[in-house]
Protein backbone atom coordinates (compact mmCIF):
# COMPACT_ATOMS: atom_id res chain seq x y z
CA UNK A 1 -85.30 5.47 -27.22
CA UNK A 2 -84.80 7.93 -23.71
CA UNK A 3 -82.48 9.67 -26.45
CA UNK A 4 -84.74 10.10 -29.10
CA UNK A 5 -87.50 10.94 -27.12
CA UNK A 6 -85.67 13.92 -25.37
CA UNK A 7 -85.01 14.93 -28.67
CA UNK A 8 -88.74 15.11 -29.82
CA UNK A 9 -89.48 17.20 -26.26
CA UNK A 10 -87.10 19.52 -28.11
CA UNK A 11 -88.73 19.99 -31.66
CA UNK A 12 -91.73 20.12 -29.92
CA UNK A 13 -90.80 22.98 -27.87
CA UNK A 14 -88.59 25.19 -30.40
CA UNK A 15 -91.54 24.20 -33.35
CA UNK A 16 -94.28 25.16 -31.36
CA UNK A 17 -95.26 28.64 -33.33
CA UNK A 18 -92.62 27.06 -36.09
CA UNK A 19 -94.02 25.40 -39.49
CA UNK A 20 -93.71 21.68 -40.15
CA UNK A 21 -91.28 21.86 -42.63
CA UNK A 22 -88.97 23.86 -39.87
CA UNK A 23 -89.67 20.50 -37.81
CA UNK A 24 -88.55 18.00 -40.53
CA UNK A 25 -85.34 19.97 -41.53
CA UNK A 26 -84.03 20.12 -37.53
CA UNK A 27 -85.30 16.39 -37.25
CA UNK A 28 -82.85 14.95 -40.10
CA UNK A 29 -80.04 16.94 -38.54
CA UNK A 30 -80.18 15.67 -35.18
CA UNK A 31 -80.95 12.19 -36.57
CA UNK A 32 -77.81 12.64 -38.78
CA UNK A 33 -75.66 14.19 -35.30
CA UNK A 34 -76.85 11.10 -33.61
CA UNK A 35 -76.08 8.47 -36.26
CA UNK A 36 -72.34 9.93 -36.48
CA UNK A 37 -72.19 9.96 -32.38
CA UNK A 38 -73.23 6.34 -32.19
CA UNK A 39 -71.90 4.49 -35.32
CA UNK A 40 -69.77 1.62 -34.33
CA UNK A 41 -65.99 1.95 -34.09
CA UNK A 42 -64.97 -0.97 -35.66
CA UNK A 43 -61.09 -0.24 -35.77
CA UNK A 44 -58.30 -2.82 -34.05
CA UNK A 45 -57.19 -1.61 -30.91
CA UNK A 46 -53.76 -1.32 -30.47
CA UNK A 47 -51.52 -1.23 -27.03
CA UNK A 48 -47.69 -0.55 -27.84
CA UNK A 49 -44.79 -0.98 -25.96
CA UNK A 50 -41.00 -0.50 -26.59
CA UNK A 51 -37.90 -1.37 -25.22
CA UNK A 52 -33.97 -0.89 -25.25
CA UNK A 53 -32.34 1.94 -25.46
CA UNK A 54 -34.14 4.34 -23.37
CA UNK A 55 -33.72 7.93 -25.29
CA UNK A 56 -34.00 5.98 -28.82
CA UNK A 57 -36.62 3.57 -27.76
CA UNK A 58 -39.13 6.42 -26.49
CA UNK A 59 -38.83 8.40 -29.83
CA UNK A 60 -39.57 5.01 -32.05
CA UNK A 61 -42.40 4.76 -29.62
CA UNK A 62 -44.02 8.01 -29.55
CA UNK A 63 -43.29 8.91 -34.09
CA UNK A 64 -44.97 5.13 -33.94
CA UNK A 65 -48.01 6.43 -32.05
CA UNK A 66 -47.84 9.96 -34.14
CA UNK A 67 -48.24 8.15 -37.12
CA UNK A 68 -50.80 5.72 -36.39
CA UNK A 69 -53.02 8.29 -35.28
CA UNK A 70 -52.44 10.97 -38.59
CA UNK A 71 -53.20 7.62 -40.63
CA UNK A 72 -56.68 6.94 -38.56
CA UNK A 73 -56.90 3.05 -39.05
CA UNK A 74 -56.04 1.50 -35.44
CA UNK A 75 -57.28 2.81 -32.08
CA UNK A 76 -54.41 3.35 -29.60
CA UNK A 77 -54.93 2.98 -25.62
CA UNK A 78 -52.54 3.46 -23.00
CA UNK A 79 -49.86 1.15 -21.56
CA UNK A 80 -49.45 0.00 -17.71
CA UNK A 81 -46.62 -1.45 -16.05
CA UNK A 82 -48.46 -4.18 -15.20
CA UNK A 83 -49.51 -4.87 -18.93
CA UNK A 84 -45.67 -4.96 -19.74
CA UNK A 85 -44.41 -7.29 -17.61
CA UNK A 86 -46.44 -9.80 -18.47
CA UNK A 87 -45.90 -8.88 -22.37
CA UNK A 88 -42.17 -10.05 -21.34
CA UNK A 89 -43.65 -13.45 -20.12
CA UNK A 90 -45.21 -14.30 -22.75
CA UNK A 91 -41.94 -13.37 -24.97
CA UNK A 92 -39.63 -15.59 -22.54
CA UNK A 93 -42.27 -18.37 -23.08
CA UNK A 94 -43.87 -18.34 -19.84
CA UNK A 95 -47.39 -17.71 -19.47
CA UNK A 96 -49.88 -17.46 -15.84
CA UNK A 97 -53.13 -18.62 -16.92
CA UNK A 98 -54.61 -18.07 -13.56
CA UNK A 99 -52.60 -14.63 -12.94
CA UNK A 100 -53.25 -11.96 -15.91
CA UNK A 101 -55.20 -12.17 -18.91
CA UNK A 102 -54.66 -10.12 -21.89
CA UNK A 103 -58.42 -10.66 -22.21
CA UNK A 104 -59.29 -8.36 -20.07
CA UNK A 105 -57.20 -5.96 -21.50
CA UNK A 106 -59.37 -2.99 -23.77
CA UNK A 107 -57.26 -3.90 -26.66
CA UNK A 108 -57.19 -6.26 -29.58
CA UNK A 109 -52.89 -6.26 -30.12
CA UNK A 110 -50.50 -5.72 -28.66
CA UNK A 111 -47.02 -4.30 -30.57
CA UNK A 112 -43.80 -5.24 -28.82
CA UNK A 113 -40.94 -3.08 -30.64
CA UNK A 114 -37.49 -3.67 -29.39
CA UNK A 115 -34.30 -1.29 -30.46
CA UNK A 116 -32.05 -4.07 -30.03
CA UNK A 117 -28.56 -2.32 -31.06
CA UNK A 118 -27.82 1.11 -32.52
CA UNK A 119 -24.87 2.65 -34.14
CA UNK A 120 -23.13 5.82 -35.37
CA UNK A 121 -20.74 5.72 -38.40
CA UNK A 122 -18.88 8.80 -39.40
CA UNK A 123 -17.31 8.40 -42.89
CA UNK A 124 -15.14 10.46 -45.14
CA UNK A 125 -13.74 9.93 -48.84
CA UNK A 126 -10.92 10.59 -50.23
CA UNK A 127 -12.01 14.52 -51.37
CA UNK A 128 -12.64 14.92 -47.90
CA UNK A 129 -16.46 14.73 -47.93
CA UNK A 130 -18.04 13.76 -44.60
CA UNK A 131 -21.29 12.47 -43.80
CA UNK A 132 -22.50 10.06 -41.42
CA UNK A 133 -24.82 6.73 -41.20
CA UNK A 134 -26.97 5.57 -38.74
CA UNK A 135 -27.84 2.16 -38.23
CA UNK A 136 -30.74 0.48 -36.04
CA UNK A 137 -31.11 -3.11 -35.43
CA UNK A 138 -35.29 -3.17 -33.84
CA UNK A 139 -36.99 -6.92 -33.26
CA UNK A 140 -41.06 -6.54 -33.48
CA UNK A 141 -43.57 -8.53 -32.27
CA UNK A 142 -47.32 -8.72 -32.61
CA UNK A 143 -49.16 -10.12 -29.68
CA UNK A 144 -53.03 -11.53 -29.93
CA UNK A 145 -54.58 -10.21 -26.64
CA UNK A 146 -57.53 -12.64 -26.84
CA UNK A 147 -55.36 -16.02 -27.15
CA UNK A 148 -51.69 -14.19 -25.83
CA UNK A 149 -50.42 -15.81 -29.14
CA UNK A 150 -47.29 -14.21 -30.67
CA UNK A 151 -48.85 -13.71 -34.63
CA UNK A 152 -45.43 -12.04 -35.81
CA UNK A 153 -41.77 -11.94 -35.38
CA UNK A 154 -39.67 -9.66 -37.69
CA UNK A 155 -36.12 -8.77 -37.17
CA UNK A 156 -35.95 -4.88 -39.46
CA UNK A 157 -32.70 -3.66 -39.72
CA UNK A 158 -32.79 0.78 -40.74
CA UNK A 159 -30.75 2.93 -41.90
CA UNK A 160 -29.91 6.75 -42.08
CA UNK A 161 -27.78 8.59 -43.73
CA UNK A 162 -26.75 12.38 -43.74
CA UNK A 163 -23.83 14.67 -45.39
CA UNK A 164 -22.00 17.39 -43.50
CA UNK A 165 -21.59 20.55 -45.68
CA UNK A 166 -20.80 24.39 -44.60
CA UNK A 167 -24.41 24.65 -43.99
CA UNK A 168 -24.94 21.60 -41.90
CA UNK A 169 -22.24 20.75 -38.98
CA UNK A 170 -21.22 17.25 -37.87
CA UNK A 171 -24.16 17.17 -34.92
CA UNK A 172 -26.96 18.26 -37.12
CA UNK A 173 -25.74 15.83 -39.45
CA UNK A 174 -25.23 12.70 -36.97
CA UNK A 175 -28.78 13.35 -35.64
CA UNK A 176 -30.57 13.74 -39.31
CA UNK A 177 -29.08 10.89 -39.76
CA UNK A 178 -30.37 9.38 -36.74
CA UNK A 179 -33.71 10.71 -37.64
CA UNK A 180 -34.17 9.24 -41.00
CA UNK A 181 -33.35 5.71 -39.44
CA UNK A 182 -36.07 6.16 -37.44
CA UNK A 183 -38.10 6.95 -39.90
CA UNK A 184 -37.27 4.05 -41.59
CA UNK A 185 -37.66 1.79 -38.87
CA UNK A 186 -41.26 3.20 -37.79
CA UNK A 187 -42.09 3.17 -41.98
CA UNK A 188 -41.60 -0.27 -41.79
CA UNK A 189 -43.32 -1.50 -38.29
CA UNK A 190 -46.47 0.60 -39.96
CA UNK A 191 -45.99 -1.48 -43.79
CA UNK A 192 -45.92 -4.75 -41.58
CA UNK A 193 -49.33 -3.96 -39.74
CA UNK A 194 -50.83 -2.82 -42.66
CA UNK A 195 -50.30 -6.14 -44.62
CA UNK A 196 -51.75 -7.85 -41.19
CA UNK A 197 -54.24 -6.07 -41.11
CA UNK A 198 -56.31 -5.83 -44.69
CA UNK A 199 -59.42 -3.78 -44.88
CA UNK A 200 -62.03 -5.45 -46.73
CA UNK A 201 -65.68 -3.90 -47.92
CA UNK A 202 -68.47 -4.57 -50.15
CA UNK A 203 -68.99 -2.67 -53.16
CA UNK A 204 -72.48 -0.63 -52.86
CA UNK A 205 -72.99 1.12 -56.35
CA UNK A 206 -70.03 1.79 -59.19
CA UNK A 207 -70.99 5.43 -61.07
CA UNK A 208 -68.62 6.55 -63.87
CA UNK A 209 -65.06 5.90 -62.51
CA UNK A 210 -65.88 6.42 -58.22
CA UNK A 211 -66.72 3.15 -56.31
CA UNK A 212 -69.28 3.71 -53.05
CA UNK A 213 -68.29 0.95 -50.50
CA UNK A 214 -70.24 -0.26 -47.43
CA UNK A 215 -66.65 0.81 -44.77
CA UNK A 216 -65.39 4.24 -43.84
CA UNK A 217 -63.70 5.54 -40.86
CA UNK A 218 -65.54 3.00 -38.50
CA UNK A 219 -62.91 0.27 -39.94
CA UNK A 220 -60.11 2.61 -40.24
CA UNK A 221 -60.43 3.85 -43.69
CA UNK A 222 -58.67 7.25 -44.85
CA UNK A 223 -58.10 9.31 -47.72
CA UNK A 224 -55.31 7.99 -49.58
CA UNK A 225 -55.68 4.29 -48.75
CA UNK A 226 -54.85 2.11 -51.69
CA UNK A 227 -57.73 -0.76 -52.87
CA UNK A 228 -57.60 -3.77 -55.24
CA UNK A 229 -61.18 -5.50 -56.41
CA UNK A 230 -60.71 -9.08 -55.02
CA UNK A 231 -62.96 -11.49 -56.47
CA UNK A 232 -64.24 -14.49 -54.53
CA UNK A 233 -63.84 -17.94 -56.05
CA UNK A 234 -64.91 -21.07 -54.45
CA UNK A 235 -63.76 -24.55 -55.29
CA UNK A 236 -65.83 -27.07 -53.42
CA UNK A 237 -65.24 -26.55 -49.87
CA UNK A 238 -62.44 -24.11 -50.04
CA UNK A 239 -62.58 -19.98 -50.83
CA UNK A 240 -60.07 -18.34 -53.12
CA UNK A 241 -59.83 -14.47 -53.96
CA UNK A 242 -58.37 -13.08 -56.82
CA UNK A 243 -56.62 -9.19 -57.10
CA UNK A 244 -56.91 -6.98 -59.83
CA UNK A 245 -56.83 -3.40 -60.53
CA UNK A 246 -55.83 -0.14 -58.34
CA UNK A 247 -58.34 2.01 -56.48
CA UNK A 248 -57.59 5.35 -54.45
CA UNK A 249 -59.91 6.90 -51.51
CA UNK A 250 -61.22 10.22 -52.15
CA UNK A 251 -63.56 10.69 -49.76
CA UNK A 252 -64.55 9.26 -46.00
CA UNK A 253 -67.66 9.60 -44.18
CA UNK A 254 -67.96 7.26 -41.00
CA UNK A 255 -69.67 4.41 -42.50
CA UNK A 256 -68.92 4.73 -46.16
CA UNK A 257 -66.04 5.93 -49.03
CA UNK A 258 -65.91 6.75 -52.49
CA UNK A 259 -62.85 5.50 -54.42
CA UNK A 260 -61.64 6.19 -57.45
CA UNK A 261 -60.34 3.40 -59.94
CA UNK A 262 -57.36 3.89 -61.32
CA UNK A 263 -56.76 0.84 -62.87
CA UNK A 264 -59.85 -1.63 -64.40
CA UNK A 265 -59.32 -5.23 -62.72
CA UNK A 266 -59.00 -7.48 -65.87
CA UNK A 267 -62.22 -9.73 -64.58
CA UNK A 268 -65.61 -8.28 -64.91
CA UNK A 269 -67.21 -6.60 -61.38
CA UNK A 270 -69.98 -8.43 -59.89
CA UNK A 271 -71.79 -9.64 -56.93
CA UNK A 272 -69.00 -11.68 -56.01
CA UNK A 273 -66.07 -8.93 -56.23
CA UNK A 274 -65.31 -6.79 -53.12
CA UNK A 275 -62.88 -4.35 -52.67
CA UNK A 276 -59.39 -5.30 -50.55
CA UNK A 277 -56.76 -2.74 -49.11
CA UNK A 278 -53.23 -2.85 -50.77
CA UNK A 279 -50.89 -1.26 -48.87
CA UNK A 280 -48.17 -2.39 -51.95
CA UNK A 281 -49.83 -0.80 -54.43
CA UNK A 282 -48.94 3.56 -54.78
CA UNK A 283 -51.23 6.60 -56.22
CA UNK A 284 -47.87 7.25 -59.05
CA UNK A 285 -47.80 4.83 -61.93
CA UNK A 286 -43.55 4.51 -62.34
CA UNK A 287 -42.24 4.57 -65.89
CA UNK A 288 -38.46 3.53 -67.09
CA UNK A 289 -38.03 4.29 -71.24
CA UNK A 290 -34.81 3.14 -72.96
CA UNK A 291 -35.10 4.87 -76.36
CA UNK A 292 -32.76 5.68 -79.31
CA UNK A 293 -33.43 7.79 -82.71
CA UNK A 294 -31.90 10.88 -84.94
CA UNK A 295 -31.64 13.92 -84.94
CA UNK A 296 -31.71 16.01 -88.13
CA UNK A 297 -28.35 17.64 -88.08
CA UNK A 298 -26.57 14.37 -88.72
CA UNK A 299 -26.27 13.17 -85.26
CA UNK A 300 -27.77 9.76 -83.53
CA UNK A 301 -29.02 9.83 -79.66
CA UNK A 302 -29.49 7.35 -76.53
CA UNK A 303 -32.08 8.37 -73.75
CA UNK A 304 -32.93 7.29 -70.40
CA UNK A 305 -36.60 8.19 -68.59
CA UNK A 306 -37.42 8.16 -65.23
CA UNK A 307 -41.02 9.46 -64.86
CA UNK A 308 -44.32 8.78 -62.83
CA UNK A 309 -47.74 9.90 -63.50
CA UNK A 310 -50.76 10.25 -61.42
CA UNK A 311 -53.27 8.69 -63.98
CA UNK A 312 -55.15 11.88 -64.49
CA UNK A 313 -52.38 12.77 -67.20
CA UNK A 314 -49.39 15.16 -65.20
CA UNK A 315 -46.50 13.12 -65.55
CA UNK A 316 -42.84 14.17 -63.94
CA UNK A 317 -39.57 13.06 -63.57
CA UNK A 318 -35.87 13.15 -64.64
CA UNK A 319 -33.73 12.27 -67.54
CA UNK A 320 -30.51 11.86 -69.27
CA UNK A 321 -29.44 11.32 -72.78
CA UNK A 322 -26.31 11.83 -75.50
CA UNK A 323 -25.71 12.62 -79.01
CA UNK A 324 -22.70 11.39 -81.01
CA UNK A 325 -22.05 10.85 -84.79
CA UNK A 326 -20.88 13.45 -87.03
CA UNK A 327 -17.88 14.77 -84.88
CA UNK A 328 -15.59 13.30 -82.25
CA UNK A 329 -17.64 15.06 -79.78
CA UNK A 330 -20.05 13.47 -77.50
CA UNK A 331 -22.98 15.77 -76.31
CA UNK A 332 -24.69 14.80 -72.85
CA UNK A 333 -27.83 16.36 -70.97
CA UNK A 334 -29.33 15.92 -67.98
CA UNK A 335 -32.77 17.58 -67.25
CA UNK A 336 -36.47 17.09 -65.74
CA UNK A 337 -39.45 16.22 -68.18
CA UNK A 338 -43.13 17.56 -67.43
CA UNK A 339 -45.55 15.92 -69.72
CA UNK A 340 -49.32 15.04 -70.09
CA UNK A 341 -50.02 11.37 -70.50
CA UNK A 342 -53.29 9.78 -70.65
CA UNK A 343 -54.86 6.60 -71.47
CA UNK A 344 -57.55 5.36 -73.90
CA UNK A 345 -57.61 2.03 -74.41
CA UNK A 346 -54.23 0.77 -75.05
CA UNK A 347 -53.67 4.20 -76.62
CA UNK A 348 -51.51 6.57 -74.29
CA UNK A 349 -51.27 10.30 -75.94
CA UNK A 350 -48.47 12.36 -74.59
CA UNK A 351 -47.02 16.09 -75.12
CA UNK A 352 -44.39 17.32 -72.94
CA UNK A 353 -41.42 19.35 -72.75
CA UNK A 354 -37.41 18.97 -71.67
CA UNK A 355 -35.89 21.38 -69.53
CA UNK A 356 -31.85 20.60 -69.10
CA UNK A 357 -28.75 21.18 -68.98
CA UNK A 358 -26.20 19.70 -71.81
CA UNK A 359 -22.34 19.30 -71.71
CA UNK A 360 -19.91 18.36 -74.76
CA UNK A 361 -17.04 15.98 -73.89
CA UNK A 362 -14.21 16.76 -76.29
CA UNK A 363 -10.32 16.48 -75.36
CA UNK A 364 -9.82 18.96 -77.86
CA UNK A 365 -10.45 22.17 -76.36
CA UNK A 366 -9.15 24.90 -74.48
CA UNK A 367 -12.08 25.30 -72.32
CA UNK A 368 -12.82 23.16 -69.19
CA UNK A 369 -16.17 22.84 -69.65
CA UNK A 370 -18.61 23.40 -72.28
CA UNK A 371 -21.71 23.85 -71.52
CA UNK A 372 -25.90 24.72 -72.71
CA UNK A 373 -29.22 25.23 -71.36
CA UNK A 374 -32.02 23.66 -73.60
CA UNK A 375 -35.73 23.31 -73.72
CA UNK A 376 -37.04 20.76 -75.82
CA UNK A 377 -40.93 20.69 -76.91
CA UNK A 378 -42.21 17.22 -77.87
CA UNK A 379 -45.20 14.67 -78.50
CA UNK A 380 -45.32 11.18 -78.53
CA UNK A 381 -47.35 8.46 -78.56
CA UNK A 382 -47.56 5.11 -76.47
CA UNK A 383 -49.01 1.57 -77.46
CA UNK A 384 -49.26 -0.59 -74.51
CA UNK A 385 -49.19 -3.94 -75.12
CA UNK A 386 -49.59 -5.25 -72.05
CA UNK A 387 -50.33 -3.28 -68.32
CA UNK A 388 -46.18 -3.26 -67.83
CA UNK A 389 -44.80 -3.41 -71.04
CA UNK A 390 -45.16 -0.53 -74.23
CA UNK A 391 -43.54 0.83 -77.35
CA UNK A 392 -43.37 4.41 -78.09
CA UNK A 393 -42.45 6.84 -80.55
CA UNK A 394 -41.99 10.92 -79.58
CA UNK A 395 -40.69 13.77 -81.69
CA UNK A 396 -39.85 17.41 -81.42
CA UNK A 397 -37.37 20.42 -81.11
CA UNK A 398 -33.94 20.91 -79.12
CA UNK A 399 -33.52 24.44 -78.77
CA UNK A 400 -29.91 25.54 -77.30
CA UNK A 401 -28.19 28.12 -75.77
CA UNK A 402 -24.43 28.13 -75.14
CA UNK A 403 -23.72 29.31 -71.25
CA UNK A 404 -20.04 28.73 -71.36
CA UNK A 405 -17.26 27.11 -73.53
CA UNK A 406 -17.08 26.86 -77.03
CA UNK A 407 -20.67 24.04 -77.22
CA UNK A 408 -21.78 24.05 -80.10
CA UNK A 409 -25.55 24.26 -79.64
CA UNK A 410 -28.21 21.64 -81.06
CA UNK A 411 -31.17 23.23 -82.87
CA UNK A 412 -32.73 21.18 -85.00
CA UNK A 413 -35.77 18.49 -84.72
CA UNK A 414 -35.27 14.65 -83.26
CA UNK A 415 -37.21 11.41 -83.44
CA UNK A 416 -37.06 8.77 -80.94
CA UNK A 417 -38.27 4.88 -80.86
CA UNK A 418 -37.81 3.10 -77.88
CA UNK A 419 -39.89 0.89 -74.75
CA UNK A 420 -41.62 1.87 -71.79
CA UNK A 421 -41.52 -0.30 -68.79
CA UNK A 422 -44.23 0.37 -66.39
CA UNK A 423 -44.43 -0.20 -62.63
């Protein structure tokens, strides 16, 4: 109130020859300033500690910390000596209730990460290729301050792995290595507190295909985070939640977020559905297609996609395929797809187009290699008939150019039939 009334001292003052709609404008700002001073941080607190090898135990500590903090969904504080010791108690099973008290301690957890053994492999082939792995052995615990209860033990074993070339020497190579294993290793101590750790919030309002939800950054949400609708069952005495569907935050304010759905749960949204974090769950929708078909010069093909799309229709990924039939020949191409793929219904439109590389195999030549570049133009069309499972049937051009070698290029049109798996 000593807050608000200081305030009104100062309206008063800078609205005193100033009209009254002056007075209401600078009101609702300083209301809004104070609202976003005081709203209640209602993140978990974490207090880390590490231990083992000194150098390597310091850098899984501090990219830890780095990337809690860029995420913005746990508080950090700092350690003590004290703090520690007493962390290794606990761990050895023994325990002073009249000494120290996590308690008393400003933090809700406490994360224990130990780099229990670390090694350097170097490794060479018979071509005389080098590169080197990296392997870390790191124990982590997960320490209730409030009860000194150890919630989680997990034993996560990471690996690195880096190739020397003319352009990278045997160093640079040892410590990318060692890098990317730390990587790793951090990746997965921030995966394991995320599944701990589930954000839940209730659904406000639901406008075209954007979700308003009572939580924002006071609970640790960010841009990015990955939802499911959970709906709330109850069976006598005992509560049971059901997941469904795929939602994506798009924007944060302190006490609220709008999320986008990117997948309809399968049960109908009501007053009993909330929305859950899902740390499993990714922004890419993953596609594998196995198809087969013709291709009007006489020839048959086999093709293998790789390809994820963002559910607003860009797809992207990589492919390969060959052509056999009329000659002894067999053609194969590699390339990368770009296509537009969007859903209505169980109705999934695509166009796209092929850019690759294709190579004949044929004993019978005097060139080493034979070789193309292609683009290939095509449509298509998916029926899904379930969320992971479709059919689909594309057509369009192959248009070759011969780069080297006697290849003899592919121009003609194709039709494919074949299954989409999606992930």
């Amino acid at each position: 109130m000593q807050i608000l009334k200081r305030y009104d001292i100062m309206i008063l003052e800078l609205n005193s020859g100033g009209g009254i709609m002056k007075k209401r404008i600078f009101v609702f700002i300083l209301l809004i300033f104070a609202l976003s001073i005081f709203a209640e941080d209602s993140r978990k607190t974490l207090l880390i500690y590490s231990k083992g090898y000194s150098t390597l135990s310091n850098k899984v500590e501090h990219r830890l910390k780095e990337r809690l903090l860029e995420m913005g969904k746990y508080r950090l504080v700092e350690r003590d000596l004290n703090v520690l010791n007493e962390v290794e108690r606990v761990l050895s099973g023994v325990t002073n209730k009249k000494g120290f008290e996590f308690k008393h301690l400003a933090a809700d957890y406490i994360v224990y990460v130990e780099v229990i053994d670390a090694e350097s492999r170097r490794k060479e082939d018979d071509e005389g290729n080098v590169w080197y792995e990296y392997e870390i052995e790191g124990a982590y615990r997960l320490i209730d301050v409030e009860t000194s209860q150890i919630l989680e033990i997990k034993t996560i074993n990471a690996f690195g792995s880096y190739n020397v070339t003319k352009f990278v020497s045997e160093d640079e190579a040892r410590e990318n290595a060692k890098e990317q294993a730390i990587d790793y290793l951090v990746s997965s101590l921030v995966y394991r507190m995320n599944k701990l750790f589930l954000i839940s919030a209730n659904i406000i309002n639901i406008e075209n295909n954007m979700v308003l939800i009572e939580a924002g950054r006071n609970v640790g949400i960010y841009k990015g985070m990955m939802f499911s609708f959970a709906k709330i069952y109850k069976v006598n005495d005992d509560v049971y939640r059901k997941k469904d569907g795929k939602l994506i935050v798009r924007e944060v304010s302190m006490k609220s977020a709008i999320l986008e759905i990117l997948v309809e749960p399968k049960f109908k949204v009501d007053d009993n559905v909330r929305v859950i974090e899902n740390p499993d769950l990714s922004p890419i929708r993953g596609h594998i297609t196995l198809s087969g078909g013709y291709v009007f010069d006489g020839n048959y093909l086999g093709r293998i996609d790789f390809i994820g799309d963002n559910y607003k229709g860009f797809g992207f990924g990589t492919y390969f395929d060959f052509i056999f039939g009329n000659d002894k020949a067999i053609n194969f191409s590699a390339g990368i797809t770009f296509s537009y793929m969007k859903n209505f219904g169980r109705i999934m439109p695509q166009a796209g187009v092929d850019l690759y590389m294709s190579s004949k195999f044929n004993s019978d030549t005097e060139y080493a290699t034979n070789m193309a570049l292609g683009v290939s133009p095509n449509v298509g069309i998916e029926l899904l008939i379930t969320d992971n499972f479709a059919i689909t049937v594309n057509g369009g051009y192959r248009f070759e150019t011969t780069v080297e070698g006697n290849y003899e290029e592919i121009n003609a049109p194709f039709v494919r039939f074949g299954i989409d798996i999606l992930f």
